[in-house]
PDB file of N, CA and C in Angstrom:
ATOM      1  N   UNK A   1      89.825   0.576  45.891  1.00  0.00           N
ATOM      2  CA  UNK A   1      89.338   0.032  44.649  1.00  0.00           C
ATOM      3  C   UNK A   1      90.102   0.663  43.501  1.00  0.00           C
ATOM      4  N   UNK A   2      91.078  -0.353  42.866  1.00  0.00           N
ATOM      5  CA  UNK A   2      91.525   0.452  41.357  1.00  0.00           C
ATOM      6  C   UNK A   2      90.275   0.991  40.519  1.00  0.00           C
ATOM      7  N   UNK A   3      90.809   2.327  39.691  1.00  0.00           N
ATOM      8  CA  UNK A   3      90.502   2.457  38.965  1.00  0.00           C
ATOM      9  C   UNK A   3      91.120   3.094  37.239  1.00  0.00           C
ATOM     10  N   UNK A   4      90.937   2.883  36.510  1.00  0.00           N
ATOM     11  CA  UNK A   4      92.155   3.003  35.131  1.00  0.00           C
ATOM     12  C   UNK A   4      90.979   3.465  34.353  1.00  0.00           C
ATOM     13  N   UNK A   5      91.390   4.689  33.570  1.00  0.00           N
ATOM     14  CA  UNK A   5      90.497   5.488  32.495  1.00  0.00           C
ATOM     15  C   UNK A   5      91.510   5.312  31.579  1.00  0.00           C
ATOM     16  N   UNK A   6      90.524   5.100  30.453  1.00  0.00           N
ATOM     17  CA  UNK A   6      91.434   4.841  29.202  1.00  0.00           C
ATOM     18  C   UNK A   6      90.948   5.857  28.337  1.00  0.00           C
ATOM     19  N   UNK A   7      92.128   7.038  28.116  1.00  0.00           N
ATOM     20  CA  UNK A   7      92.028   8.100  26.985  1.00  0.00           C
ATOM     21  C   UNK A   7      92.421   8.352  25.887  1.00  0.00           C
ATOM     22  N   UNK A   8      92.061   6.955  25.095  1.00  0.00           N
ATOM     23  CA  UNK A   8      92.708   6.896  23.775  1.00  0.00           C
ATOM     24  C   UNK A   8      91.621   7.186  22.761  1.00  0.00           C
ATOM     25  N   UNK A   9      90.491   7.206  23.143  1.00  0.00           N
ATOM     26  CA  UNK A   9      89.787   8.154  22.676  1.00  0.00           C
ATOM     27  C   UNK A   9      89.374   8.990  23.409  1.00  0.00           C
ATOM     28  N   UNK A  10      90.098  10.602  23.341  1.00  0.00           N
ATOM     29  CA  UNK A  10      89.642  11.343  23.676  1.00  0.00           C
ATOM     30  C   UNK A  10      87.994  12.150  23.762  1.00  0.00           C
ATOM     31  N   UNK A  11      87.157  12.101  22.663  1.00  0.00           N
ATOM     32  CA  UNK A  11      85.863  12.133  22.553  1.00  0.00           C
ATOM     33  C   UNK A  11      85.022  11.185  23.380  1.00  0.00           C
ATOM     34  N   UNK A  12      85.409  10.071  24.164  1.00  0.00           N
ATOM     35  CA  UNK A  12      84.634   9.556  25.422  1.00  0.00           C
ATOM     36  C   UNK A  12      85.653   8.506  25.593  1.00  0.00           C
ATOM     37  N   UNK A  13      85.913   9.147  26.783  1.00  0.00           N
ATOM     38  CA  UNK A  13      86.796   8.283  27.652  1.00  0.00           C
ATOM     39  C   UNK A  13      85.861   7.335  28.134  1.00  0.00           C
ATOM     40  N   UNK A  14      86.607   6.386  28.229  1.00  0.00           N
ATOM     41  CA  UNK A  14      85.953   5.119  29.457  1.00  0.00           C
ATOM     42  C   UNK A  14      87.019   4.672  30.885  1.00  0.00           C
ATOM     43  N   UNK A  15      85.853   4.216  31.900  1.00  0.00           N
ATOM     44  CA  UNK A  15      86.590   4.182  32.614  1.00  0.00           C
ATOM     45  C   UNK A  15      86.407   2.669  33.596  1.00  0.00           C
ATOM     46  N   UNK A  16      87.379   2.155  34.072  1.00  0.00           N
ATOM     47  CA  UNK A  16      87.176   0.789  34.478  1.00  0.00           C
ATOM     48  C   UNK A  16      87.347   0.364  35.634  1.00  0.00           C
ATOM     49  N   UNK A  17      86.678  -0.145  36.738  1.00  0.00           N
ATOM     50  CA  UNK A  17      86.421  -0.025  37.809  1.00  0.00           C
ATOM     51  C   UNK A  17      86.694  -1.390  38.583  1.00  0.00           C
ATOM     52  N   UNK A  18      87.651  -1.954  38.981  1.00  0.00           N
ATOM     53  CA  UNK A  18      87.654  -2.898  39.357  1.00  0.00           C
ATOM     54  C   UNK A  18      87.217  -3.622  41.040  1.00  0.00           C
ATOM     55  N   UNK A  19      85.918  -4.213  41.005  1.00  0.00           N
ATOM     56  CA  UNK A  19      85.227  -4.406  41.487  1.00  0.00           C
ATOM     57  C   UNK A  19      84.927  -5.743  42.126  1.00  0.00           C
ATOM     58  N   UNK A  20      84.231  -6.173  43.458  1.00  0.00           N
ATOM     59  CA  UNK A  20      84.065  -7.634  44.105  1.00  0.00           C
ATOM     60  C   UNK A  20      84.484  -8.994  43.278  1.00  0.00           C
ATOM     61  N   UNK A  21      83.219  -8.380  42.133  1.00  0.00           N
ATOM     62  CA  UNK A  21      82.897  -9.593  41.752  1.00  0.00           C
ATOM     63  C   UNK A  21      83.758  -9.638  40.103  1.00  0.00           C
ATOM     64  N   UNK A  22      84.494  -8.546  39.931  1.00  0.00           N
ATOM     65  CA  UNK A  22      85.232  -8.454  38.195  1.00  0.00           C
ATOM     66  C   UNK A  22      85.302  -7.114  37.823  1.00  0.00           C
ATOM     67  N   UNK A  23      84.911  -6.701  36.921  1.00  0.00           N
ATOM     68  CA  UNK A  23      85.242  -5.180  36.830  1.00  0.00           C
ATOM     69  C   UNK A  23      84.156  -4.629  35.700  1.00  0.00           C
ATOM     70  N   UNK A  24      83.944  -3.410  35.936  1.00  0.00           N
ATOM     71  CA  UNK A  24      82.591  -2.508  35.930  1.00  0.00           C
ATOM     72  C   UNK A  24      83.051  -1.509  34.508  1.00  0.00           C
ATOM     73  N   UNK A  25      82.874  -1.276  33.334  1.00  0.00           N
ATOM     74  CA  UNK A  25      83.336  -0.334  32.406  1.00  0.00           C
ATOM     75  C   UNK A  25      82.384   0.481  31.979  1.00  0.00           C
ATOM     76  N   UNK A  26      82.012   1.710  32.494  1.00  0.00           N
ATOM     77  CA  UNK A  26      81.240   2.699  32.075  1.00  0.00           C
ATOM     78  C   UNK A  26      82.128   3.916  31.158  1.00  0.00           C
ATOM     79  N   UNK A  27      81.508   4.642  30.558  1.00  0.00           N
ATOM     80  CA  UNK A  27      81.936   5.907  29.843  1.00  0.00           C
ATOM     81  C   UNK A  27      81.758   6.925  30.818  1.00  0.00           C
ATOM     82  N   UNK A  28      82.976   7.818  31.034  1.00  0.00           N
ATOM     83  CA  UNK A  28      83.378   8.863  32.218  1.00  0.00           C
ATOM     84  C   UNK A  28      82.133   9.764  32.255  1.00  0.00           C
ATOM     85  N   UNK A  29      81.760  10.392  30.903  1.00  0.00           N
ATOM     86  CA  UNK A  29      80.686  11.324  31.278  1.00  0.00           C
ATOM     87  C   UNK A  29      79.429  10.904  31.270  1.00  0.00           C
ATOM     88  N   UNK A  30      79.219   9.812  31.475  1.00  0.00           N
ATOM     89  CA  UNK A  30      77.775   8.703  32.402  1.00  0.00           C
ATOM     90  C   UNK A  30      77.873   9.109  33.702  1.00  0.00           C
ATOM     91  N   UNK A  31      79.112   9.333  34.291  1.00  0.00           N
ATOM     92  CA  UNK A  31      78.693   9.189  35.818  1.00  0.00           C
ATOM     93  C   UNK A  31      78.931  10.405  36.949  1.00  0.00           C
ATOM     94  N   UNK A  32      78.403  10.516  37.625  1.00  0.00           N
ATOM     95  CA  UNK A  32      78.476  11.952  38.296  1.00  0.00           C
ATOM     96  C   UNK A  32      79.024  10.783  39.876  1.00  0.00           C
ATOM     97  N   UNK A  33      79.931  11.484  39.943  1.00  0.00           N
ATOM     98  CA  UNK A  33      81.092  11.731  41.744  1.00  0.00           C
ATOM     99  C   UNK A  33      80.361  12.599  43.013  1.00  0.00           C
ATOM    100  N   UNK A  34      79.591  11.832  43.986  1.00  0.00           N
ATOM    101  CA  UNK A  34      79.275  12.347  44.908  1.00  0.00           C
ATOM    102  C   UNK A  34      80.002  11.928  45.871  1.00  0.00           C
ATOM    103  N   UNK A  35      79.206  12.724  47.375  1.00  0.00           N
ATOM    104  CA  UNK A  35      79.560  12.491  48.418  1.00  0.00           C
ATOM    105  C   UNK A  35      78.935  11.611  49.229  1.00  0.00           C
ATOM    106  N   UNK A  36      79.628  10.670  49.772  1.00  0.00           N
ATOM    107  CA  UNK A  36      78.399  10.344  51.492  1.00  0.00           C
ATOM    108  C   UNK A  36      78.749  11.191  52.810  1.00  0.00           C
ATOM    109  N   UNK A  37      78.092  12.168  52.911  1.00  0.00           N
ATOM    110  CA  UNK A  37      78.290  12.752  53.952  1.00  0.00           C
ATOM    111  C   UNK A  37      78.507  11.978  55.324  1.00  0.00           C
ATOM    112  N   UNK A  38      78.053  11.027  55.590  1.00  0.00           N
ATOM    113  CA  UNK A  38      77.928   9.844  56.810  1.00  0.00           C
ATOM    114  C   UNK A  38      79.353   8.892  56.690  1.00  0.00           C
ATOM    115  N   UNK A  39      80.018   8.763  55.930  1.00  0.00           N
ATOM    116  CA  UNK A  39      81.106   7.861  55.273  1.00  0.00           C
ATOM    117  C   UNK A  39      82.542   9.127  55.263  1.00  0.00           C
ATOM    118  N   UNK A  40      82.503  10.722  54.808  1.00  0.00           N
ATOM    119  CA  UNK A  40      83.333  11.138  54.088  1.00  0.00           C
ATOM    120  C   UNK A  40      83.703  10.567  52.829  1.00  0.00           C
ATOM    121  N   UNK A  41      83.204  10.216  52.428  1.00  0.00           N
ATOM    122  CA  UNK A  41      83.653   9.637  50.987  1.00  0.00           C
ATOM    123  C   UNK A  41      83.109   9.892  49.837  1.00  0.00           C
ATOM    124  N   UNK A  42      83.976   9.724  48.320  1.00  0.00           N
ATOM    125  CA  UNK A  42      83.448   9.891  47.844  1.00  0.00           C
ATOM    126  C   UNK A  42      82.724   8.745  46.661  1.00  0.00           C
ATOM    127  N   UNK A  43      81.666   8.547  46.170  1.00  0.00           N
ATOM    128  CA  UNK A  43      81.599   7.538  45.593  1.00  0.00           C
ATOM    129  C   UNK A  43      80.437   7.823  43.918  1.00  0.00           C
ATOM    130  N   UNK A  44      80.272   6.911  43.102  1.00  0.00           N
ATOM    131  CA  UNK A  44      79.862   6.793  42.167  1.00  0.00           C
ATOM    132  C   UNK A  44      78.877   5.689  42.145  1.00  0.00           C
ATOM    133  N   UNK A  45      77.511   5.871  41.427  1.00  0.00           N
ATOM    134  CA  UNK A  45      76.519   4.524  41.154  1.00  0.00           C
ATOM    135  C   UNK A  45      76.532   4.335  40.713  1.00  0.00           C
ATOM    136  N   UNK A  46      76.747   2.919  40.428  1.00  0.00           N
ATOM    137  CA  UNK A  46      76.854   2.121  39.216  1.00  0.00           C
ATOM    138  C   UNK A  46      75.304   0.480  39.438  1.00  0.00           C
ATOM    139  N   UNK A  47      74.638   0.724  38.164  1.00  0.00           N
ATOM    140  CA  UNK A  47      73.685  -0.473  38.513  1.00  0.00           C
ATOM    141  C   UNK A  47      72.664  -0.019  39.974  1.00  0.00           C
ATOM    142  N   UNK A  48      72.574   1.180  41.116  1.00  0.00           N
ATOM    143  CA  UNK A  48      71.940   0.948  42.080  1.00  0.00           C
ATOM    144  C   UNK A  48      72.880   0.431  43.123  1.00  0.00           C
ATOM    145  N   UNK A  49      74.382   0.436  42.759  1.00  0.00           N
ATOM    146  CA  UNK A  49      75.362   0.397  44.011  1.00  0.00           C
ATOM    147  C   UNK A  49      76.215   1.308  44.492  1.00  0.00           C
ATOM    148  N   UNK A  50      76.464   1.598  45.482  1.00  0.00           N
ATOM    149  CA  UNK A  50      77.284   2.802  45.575  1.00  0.00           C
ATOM    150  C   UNK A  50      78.729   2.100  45.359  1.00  0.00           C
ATOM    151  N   UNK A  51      79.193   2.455  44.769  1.00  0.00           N
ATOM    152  CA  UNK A  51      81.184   1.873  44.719  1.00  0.00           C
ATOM    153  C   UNK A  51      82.125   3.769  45.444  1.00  0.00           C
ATOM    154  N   UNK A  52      82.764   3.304  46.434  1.00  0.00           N
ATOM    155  CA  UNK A  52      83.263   4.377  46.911  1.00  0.00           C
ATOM    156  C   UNK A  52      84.628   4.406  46.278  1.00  0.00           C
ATOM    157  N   UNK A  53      84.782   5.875  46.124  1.00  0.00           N
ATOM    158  CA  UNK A  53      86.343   5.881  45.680  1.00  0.00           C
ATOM    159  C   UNK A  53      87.033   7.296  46.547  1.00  0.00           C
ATOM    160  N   UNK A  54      88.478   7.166  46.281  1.00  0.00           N
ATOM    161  CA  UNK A  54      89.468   7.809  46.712  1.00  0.00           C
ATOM    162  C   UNK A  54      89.304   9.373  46.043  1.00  0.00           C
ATOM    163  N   UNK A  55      90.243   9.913  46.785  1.00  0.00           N
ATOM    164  CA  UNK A  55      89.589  11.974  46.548  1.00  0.00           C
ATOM    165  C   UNK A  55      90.413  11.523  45.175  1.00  0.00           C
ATOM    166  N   UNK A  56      91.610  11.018  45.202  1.00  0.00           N
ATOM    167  CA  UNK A  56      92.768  11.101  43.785  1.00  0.00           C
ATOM    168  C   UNK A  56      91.789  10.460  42.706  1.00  0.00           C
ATOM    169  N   UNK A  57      90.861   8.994  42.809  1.00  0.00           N
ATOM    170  CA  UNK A  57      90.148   8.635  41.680  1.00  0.00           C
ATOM    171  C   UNK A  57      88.966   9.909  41.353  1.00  0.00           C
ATOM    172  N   UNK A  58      88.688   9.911  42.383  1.00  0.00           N
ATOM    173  CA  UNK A  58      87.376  10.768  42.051  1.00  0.00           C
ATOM    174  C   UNK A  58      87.743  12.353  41.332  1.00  0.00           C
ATOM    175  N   UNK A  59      89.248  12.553  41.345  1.00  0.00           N
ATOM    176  CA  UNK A  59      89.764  14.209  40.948  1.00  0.00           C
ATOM    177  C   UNK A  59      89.948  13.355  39.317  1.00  0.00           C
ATOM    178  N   UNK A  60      90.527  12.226  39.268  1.00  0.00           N
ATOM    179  CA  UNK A  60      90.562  11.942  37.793  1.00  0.00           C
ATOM    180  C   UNK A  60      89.621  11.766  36.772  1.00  0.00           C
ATOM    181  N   UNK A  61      88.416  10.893  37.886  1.00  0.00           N
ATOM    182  CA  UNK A  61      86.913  10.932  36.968  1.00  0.00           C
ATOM    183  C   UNK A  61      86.194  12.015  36.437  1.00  0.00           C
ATOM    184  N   UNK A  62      86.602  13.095  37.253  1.00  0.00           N
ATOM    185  CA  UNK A  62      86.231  14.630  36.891  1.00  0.00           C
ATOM    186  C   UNK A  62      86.985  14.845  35.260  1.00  0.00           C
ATOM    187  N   UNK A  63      87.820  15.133  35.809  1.00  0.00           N
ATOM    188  CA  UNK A  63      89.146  15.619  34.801  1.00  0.00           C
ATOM    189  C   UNK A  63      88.666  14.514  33.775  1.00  0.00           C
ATOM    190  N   UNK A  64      88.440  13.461  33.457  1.00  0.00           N
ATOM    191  CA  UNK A  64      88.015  12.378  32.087  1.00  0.00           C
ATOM    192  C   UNK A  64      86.922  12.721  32.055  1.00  0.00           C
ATOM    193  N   UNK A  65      85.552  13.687  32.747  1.00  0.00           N
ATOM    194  CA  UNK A  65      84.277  14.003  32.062  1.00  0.00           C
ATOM    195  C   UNK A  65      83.687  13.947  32.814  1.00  0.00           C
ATOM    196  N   UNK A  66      83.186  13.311  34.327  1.00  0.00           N
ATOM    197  CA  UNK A  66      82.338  12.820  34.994  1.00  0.00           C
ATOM    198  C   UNK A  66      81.977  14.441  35.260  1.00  0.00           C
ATOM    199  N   UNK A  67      81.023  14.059  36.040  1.00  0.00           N
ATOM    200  CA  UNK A  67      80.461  15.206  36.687  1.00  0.00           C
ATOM    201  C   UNK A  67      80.719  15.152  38.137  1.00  0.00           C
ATOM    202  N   UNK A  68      81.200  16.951  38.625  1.00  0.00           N
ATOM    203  CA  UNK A  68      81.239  16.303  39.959  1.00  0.00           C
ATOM    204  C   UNK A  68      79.805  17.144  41.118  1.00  0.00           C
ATOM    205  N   UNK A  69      79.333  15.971  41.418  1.00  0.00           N
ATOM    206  CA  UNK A  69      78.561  16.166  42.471  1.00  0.00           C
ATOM    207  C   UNK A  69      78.737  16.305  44.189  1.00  0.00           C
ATOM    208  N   UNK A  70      80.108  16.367  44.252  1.00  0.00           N
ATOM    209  CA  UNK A  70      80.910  16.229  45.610  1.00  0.00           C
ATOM    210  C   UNK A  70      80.198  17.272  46.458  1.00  0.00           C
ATOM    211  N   UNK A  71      80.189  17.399  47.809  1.00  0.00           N
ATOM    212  CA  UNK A  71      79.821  18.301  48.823  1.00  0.00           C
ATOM    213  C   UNK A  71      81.113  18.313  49.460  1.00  0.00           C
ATOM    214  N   UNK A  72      81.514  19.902  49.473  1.00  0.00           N
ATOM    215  CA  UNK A  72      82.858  20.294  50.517  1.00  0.00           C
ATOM    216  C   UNK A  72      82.350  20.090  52.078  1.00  0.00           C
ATOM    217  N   UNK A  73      82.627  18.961  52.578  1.00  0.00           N
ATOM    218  CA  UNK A  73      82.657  18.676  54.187  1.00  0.00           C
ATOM    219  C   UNK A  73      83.531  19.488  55.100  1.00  0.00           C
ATOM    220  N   UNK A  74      82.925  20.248  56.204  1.00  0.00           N
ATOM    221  CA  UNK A  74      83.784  20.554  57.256  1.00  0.00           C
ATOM    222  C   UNK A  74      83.315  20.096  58.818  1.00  0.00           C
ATOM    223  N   UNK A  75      84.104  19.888  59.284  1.00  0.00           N
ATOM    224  CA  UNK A  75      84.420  19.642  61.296  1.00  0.00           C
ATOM    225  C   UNK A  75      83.747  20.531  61.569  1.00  0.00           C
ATOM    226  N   UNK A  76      82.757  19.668  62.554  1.00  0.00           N
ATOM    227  CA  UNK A  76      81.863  20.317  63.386  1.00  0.00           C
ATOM    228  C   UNK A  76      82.825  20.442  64.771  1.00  0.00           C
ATOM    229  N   UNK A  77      83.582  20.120  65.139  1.00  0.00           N
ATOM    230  CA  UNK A  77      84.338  20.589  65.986  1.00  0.00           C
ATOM    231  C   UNK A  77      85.286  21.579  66.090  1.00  0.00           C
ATOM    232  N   UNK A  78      85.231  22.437  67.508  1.00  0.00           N
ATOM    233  CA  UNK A  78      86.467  23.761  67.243  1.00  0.00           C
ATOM    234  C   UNK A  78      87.587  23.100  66.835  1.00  0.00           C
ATOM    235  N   UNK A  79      88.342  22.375  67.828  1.00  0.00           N
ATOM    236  CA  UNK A  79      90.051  21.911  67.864  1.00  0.00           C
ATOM    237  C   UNK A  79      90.016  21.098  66.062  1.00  0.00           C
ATOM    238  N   UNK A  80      89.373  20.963  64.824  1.00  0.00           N
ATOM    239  CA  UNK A  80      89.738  20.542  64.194  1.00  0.00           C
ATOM    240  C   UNK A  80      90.900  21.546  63.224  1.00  0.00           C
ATOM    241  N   UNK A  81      91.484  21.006  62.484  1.00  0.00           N
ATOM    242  CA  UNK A  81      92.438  21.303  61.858  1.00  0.00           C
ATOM    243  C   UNK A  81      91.586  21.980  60.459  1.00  0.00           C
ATOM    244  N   UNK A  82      90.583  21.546  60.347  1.00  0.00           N
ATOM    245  CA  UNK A  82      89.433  22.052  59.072  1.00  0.00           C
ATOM    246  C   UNK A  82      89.082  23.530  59.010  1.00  0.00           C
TER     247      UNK A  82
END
């Protein structure tokens, strides 16, 4: 899922989410970046939906204001590389 933050005003970024049905424009520090532990992923609610995004969107939504709510995941298995 693209996503493009626009920081031309620095005092609240917005950020734009392009989505199923068109595209979603919230202000960065509205939204807090979690995890689905069941998925690995990370994602944001918007409206009562989860929209999942990439570790790179979700490091930028931080960095423009969001909050991050992420959980550091590790392998429950020995042989993992984690």
């Amino acid at each position: 899922m693209p996503l493009r933050v626009d920081e031309s005003n620095p005092e609240q970024k917005v950020c734009f989410f392009t989505v199923e049905h068109g595209e979603e424009i919230r202000i960065c520090d509205t939204l807090e970046v979690m995890t689905d532990s069941e998925k690995s992923m990370s994602f944001v609610e918007i409206e009562g939906r989860r929209v999942y995004i990439s570790e790179k969107e979700a490091d930028a939504l931080t960095v423009a204001g969001a909050r991050d709510g992420r959980k550091h995941l590790k392998a429950d298995e020995s042989d993992s590389v984690i």
